[in-house]
PDB file of N, CA and C in Angstrom:
ATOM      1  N   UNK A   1       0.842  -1.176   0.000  1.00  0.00           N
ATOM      2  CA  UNK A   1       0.000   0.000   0.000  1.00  0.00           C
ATOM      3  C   UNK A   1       0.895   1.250   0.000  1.00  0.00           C
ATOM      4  N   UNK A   2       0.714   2.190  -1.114  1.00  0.00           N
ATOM      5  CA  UNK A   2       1.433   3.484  -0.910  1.00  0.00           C
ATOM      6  C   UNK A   2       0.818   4.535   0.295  1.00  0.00           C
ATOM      7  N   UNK A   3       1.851   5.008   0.609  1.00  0.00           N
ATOM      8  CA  UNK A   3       1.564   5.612   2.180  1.00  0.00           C
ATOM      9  C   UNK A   3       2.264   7.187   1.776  1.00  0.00           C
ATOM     10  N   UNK A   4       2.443   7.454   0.977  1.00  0.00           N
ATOM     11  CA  UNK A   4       2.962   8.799   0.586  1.00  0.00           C
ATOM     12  C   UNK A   4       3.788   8.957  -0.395  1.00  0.00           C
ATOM     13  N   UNK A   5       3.662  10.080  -1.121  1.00  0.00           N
ATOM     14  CA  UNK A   5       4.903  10.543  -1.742  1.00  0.00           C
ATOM     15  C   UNK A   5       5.475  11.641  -1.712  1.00  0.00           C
ATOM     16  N   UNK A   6       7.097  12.151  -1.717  1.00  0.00           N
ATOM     17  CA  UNK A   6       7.756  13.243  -1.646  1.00  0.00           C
ATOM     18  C   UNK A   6       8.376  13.640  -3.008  1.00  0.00           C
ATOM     19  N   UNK A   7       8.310  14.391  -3.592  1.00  0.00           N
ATOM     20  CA  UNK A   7       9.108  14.609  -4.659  1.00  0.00           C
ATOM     21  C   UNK A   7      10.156  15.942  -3.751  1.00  0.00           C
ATOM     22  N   UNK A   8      11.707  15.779  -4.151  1.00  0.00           N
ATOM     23  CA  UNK A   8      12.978  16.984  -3.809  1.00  0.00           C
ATOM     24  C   UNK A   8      12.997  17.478  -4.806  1.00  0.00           C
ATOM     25  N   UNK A   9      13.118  18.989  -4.413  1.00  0.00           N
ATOM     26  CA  UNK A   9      14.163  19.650  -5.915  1.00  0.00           C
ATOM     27  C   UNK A   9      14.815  20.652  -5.123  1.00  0.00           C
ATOM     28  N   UNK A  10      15.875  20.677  -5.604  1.00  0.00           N
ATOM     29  CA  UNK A  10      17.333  21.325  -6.121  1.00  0.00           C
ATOM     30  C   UNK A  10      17.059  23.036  -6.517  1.00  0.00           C
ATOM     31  N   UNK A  11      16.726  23.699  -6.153  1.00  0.00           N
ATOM     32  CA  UNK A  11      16.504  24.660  -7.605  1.00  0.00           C
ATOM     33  C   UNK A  11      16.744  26.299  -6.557  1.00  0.00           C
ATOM     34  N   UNK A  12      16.720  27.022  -7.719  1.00  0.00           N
ATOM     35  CA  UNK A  12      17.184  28.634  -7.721  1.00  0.00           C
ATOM     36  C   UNK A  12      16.338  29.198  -8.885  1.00  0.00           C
ATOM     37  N   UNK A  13      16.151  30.271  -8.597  1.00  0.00           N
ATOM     38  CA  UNK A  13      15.723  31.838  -9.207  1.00  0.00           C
ATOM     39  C   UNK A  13      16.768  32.726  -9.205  1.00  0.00           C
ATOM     40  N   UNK A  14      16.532  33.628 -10.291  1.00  0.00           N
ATOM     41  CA  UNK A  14      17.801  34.763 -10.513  1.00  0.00           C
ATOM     42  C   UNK A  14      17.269  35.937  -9.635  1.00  0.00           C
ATOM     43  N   UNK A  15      15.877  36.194  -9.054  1.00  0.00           N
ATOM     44  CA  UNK A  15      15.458  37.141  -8.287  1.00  0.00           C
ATOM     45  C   UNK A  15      14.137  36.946  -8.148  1.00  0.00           C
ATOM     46  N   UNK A  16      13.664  37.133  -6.546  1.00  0.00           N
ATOM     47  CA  UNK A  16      12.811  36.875  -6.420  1.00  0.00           C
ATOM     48  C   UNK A  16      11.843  37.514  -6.640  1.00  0.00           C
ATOM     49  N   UNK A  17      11.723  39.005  -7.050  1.00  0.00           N
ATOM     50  CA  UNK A  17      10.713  39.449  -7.358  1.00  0.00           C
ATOM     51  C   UNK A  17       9.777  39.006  -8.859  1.00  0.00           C
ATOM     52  N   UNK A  18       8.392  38.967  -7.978  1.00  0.00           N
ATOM     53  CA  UNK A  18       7.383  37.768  -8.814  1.00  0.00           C
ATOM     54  C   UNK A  18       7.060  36.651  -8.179  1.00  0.00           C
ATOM     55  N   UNK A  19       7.496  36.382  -7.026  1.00  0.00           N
ATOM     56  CA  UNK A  19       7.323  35.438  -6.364  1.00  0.00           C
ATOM     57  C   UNK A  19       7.487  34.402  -7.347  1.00  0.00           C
ATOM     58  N   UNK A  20       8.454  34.116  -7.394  1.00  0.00           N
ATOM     59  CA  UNK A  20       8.644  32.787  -8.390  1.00  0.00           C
ATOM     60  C   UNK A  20       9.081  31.994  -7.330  1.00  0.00           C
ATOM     61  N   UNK A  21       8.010  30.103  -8.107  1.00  0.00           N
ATOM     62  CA  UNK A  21       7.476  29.194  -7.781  1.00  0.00           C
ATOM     63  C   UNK A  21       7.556  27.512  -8.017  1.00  0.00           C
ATOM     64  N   UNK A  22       7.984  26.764  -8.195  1.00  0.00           N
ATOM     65  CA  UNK A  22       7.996  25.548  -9.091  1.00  0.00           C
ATOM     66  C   UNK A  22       6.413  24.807  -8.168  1.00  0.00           C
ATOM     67  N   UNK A  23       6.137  24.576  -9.287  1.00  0.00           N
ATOM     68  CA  UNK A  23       4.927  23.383  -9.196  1.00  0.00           C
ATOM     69  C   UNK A  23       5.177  22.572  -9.949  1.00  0.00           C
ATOM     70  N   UNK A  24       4.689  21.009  -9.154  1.00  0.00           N
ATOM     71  CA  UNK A  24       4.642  20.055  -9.433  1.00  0.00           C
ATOM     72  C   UNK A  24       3.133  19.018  -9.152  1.00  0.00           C
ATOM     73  N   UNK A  25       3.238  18.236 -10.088  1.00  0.00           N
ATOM     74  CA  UNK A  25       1.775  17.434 -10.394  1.00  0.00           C
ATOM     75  C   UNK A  25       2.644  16.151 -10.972  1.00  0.00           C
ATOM     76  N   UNK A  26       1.646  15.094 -10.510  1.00  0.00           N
ATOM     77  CA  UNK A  26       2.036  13.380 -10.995  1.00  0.00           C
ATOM     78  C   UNK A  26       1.109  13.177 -11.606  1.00  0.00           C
ATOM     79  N   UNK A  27       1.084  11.948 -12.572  1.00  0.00           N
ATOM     80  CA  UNK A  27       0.406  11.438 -13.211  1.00  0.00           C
ATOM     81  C   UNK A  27       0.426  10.038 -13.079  1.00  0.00           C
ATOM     82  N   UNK A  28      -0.026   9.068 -13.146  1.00  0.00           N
ATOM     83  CA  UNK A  28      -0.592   7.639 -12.651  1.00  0.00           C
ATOM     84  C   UNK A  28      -0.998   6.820 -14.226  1.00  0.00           C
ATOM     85  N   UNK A  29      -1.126   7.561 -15.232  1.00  0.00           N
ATOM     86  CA  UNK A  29      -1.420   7.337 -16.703  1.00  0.00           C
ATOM     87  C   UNK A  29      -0.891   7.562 -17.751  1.00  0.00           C
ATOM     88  N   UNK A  30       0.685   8.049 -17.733  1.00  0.00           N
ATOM     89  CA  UNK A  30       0.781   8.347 -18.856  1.00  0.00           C
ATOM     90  C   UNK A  30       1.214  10.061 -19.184  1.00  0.00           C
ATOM     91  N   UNK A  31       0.414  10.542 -18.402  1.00  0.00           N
ATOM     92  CA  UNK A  31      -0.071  11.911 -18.600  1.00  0.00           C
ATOM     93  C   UNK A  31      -1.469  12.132 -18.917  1.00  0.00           C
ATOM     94  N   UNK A  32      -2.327  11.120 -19.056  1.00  0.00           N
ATOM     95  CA  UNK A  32      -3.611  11.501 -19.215  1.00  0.00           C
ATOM     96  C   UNK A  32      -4.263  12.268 -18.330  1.00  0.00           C
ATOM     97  N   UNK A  33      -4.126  12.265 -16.926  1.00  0.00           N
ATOM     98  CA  UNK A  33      -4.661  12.623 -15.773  1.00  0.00           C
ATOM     99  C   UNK A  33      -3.584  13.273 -14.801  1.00  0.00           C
ATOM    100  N   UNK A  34      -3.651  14.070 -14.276  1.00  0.00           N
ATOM    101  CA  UNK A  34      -2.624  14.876 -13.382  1.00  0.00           C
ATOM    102  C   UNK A  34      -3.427  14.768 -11.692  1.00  0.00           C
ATOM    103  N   UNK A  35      -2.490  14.763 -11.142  1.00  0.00           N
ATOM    104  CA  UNK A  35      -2.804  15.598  -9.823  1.00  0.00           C
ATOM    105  C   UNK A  35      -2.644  16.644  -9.515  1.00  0.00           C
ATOM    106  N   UNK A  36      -3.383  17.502  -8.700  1.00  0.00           N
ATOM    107  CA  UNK A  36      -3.211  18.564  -8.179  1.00  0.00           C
ATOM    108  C   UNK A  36      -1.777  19.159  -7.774  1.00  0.00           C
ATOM    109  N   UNK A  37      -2.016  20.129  -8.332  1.00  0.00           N
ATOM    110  CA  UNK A  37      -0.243  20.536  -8.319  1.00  0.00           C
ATOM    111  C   UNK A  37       0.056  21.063  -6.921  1.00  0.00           C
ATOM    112  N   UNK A  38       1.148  20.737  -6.501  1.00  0.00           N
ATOM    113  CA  UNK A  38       1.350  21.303  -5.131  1.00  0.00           C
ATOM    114  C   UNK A  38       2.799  22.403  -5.467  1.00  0.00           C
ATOM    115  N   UNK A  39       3.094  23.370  -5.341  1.00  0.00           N
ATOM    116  CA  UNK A  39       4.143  24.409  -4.997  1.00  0.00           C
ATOM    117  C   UNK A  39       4.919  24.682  -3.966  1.00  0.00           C
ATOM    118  N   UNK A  40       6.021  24.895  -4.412  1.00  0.00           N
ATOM    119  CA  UNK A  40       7.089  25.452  -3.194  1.00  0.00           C
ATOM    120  C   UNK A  40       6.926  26.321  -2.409  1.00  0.00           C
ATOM    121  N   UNK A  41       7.728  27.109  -1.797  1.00  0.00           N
ATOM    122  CA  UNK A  41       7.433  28.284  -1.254  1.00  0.00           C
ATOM    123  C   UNK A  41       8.384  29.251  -2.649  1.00  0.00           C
ATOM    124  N   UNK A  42       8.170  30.544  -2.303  1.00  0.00           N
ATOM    125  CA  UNK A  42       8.646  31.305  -3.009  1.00  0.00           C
ATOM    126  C   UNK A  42      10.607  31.157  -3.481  1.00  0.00           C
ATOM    127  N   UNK A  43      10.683  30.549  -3.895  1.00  0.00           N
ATOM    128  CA  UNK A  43      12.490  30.353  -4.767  1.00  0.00           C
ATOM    129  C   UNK A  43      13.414  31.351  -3.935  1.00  0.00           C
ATOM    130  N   UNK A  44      14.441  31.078  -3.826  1.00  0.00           N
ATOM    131  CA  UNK A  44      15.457  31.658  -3.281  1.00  0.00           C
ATOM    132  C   UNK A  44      16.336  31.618  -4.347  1.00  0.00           C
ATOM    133  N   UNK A  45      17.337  32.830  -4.278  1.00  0.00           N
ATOM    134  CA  UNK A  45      18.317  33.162  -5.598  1.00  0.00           C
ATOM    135  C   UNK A  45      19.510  32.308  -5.138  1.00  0.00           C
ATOM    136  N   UNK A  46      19.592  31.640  -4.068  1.00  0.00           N
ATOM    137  CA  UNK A  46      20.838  30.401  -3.968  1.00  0.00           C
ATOM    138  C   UNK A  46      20.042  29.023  -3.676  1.00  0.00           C
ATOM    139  N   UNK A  47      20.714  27.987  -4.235  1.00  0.00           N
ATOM    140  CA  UNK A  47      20.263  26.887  -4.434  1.00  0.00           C
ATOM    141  C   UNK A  47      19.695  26.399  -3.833  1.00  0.00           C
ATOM    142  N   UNK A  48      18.171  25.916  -3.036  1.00  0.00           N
ATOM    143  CA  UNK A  48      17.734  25.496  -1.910  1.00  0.00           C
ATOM    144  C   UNK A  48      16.914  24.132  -2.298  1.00  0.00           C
ATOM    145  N   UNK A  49      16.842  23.230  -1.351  1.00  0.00           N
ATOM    146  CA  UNK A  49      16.280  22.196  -1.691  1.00  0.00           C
ATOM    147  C   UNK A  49      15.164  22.184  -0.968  1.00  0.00           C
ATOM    148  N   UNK A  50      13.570  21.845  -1.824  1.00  0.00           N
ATOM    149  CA  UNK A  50      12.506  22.301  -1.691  1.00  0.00           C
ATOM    150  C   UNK A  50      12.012  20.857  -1.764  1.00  0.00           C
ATOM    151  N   UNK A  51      10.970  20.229  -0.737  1.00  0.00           N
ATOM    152  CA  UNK A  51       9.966  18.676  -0.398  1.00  0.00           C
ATOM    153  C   UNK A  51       8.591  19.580  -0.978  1.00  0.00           C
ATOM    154  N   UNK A  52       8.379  18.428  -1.713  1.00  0.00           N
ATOM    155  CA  UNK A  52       6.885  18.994  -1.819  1.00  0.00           C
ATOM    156  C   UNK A  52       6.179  17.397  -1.323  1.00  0.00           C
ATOM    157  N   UNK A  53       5.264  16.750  -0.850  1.00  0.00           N
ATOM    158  CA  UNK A  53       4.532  16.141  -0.236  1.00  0.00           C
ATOM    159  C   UNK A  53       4.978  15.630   1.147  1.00  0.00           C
ATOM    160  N   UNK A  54       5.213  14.079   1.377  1.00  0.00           N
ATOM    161  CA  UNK A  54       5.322  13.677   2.279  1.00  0.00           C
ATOM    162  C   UNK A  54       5.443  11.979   2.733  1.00  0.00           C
ATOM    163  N   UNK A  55       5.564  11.588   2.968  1.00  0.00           N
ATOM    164  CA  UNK A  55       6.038  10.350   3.761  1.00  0.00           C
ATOM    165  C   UNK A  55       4.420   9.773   4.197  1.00  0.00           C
ATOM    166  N   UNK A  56       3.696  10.684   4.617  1.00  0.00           N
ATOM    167  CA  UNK A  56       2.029  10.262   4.843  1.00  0.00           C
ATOM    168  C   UNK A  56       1.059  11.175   3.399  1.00  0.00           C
ATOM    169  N   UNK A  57       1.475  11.549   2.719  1.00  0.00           N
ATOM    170  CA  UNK A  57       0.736  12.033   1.950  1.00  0.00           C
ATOM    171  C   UNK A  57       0.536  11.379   0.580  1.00  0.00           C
ATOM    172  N   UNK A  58      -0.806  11.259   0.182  1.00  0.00           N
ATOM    173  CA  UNK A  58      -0.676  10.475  -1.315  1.00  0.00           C
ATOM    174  C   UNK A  58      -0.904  11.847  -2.569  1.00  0.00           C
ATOM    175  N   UNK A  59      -1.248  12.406  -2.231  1.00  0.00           N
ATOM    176  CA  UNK A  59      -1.545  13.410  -3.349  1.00  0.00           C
ATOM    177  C   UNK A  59      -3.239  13.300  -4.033  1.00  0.00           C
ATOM    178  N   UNK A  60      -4.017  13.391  -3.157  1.00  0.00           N
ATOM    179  CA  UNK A  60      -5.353  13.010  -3.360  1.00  0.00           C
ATOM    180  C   UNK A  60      -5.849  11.951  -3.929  1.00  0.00           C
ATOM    181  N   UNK A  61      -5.321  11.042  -3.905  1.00  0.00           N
ATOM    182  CA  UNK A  61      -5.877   9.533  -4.914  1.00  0.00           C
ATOM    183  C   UNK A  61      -5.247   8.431  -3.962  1.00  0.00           C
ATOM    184  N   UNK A  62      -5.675   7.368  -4.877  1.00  0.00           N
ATOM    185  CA  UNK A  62      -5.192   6.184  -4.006  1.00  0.00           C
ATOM    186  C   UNK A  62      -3.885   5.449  -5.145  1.00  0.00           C
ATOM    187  N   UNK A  63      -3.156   5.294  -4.717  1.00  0.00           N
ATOM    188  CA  UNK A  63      -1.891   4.641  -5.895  1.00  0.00           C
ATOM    189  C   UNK A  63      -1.754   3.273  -5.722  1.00  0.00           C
ATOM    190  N   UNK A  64      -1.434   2.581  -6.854  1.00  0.00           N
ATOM    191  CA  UNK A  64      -0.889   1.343  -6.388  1.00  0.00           C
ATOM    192  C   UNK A  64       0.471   1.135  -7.723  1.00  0.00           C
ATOM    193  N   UNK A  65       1.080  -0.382  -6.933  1.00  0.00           N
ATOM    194  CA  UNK A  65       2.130   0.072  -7.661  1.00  0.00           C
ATOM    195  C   UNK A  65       2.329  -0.045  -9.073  1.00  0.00           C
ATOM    196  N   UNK A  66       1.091  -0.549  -9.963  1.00  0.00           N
ATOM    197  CA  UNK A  66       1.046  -0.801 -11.006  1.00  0.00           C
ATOM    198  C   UNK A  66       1.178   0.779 -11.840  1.00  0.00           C
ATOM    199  N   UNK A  67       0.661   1.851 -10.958  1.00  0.00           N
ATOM    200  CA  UNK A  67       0.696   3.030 -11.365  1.00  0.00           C
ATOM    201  C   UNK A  67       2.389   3.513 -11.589  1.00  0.00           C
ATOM    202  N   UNK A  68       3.232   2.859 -11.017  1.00  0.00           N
ATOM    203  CA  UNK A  68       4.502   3.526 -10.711  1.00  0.00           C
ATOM    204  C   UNK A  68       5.139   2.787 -12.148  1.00  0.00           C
ATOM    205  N   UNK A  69       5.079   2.295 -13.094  1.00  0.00           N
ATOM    206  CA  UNK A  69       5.767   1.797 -14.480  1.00  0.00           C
ATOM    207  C   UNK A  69       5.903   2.775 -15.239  1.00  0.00           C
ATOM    208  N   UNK A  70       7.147   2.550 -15.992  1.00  0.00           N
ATOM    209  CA  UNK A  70       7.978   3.572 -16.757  1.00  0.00           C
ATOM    210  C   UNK A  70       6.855   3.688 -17.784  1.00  0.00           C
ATOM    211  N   UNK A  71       5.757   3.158 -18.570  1.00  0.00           N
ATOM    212  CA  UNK A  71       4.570   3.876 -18.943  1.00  0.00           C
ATOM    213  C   UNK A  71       3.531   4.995 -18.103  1.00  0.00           C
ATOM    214  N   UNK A  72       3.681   4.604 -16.935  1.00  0.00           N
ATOM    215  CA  UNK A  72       2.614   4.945 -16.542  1.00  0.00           C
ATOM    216  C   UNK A  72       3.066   6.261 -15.687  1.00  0.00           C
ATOM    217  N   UNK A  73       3.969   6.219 -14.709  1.00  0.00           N
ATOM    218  CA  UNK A  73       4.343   7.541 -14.004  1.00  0.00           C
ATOM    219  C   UNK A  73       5.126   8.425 -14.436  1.00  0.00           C
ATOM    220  N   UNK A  74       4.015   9.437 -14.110  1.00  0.00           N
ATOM    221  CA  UNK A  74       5.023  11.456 -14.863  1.00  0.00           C
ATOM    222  C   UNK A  74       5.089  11.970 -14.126  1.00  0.00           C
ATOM    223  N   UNK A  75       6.329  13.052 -14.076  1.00  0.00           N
ATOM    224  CA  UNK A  75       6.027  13.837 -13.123  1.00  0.00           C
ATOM    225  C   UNK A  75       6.436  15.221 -13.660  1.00  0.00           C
ATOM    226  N   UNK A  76       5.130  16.335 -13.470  1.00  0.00           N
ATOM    227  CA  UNK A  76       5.499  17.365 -14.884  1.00  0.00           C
ATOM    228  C   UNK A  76       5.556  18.975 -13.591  1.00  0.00           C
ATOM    229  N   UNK A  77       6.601  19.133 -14.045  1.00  0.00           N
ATOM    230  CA  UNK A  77       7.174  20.422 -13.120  1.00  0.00           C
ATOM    231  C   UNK A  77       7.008  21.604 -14.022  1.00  0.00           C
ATOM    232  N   UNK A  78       6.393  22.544 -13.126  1.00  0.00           N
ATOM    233  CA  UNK A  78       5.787  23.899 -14.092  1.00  0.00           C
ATOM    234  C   UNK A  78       6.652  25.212 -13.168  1.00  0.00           C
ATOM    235  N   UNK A  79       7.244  26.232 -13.561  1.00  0.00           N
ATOM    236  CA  UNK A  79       7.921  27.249 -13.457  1.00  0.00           C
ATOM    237  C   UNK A  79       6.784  28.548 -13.176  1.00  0.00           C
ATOM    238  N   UNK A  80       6.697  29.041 -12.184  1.00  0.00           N
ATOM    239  CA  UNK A  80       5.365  29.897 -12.034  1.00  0.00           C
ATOM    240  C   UNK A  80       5.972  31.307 -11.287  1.00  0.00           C
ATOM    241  N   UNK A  81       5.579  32.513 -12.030  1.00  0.00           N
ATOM    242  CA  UNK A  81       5.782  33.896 -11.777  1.00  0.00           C
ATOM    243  C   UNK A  81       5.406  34.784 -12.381  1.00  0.00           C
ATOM    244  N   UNK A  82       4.996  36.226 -11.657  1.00  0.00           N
ATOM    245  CA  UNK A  82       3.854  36.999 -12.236  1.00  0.00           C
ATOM    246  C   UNK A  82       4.953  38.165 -13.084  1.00  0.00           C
ATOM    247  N   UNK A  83       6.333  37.317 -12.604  1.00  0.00           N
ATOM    248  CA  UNK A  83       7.160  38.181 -13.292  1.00  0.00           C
ATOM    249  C   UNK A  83       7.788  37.422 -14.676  1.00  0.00           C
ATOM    250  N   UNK A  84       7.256  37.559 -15.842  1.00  0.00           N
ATOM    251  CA  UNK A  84       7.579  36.870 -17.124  1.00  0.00           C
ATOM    252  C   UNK A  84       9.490  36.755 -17.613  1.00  0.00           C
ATOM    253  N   UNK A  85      10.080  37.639 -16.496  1.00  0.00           N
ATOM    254  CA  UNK A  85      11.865  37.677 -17.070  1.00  0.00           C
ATOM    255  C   UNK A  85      12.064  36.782 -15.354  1.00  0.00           C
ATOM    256  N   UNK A  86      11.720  36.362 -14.666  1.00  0.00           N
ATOM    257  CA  UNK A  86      12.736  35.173 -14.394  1.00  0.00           C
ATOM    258  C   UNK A  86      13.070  34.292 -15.007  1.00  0.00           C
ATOM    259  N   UNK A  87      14.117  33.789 -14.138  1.00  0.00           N
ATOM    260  CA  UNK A  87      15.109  32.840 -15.320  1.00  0.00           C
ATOM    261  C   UNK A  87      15.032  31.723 -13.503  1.00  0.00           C
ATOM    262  N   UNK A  88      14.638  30.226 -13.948  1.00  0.00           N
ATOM    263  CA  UNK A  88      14.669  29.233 -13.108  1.00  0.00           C
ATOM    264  C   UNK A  88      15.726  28.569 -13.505  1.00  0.00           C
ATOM    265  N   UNK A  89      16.014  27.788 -12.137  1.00  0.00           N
ATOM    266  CA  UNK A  89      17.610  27.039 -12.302  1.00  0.00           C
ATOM    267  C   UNK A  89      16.764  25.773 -11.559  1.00  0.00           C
ATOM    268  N   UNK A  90      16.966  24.663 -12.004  1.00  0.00           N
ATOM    269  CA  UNK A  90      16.488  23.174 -11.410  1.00  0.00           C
ATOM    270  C   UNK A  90      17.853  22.358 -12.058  1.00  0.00           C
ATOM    271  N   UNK A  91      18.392  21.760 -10.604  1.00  0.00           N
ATOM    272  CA  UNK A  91      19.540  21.127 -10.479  1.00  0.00           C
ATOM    273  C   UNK A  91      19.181  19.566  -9.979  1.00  0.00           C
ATOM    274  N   UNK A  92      17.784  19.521  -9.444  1.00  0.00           N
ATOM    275  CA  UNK A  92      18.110  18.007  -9.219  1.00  0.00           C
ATOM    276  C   UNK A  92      16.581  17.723  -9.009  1.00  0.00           C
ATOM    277  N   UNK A  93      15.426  16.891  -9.352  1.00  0.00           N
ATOM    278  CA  UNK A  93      14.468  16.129  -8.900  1.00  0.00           C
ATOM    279  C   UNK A  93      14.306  14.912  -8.652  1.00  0.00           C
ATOM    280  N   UNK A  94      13.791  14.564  -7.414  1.00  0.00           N
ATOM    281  CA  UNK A  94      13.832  12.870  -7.418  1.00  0.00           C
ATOM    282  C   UNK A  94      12.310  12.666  -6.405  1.00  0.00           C
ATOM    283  N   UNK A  95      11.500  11.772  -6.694  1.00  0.00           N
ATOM    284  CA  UNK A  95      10.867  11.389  -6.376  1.00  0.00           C
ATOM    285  C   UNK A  95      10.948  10.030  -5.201  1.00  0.00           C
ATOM    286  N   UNK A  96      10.470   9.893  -4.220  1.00  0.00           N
ATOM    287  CA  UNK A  96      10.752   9.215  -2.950  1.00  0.00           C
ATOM    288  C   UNK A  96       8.906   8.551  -2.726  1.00  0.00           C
ATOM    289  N   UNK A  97       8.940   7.174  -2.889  1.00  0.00           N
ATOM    290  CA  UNK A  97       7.677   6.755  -2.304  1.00  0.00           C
ATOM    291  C   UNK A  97       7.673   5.774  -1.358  1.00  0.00           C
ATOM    292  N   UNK A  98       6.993   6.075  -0.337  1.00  0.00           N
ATOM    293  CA  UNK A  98       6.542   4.946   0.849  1.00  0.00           C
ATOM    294  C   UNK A  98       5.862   4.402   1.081  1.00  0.00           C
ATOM    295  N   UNK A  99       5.912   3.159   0.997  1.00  0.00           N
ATOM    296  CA  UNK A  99       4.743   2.151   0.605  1.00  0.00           C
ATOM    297  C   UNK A  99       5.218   0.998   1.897  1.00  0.00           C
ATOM    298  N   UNK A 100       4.079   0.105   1.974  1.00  0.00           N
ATOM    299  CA  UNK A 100       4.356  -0.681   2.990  1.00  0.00           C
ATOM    300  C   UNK A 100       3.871  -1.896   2.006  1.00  0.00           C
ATOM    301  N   UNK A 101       4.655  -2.836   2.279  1.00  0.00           N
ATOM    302  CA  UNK A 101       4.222  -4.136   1.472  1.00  0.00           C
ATOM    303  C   UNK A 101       2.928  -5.075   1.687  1.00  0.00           C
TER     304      UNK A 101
END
């Protein structure tokens, strides 16, 4: 049974004004279907490493592991700011799931 997931990232902004953001959303299909995107906090202009879910969190659905196959799981990261000239830096994502057998 999956019992949560965490996705890390790595990442920087050249300035924060705009509140610039990374969001992230999974998919279980392919890409047919997304989850609700969850966001960072506002980017820092030096490299900070940002958790978005959790160890108890599934991301509103129920997963199993048939969902987790190199067909089937995406994970689509979106760059978000009301300021159109930032420039995003993403140095590392990895996805972490906890499941109990």
């Amino acid at each position: 049974m999956i019992q949560g997931i965490q996705v890390r990232l790595d990442a920087r902004t050249d300035a924060t004004g705009g509140s610039p953001k990374i969001c992230v959303q999974l998919s279980w299909d392919g890409g047919t279907t997304w989850t609700t995107a969850k966001s960072t906090t506002t980017l820092s202009t030096t490299e900070t490493t940002y958790t978005l879910g959790s160890i108890s969190d599934i991301w509103g659905r129920t997963w199993s592991s048939s969902n987790f196959s190199n067909a089937n799981f995406r994970i689509r990261v979106i760059d978000v700011a009301s300021n159109s000239s930032r420039d995003f830096f993403l140095d590392y994502a990895a996805v972490n799931i906890t499941y109990q057998p």
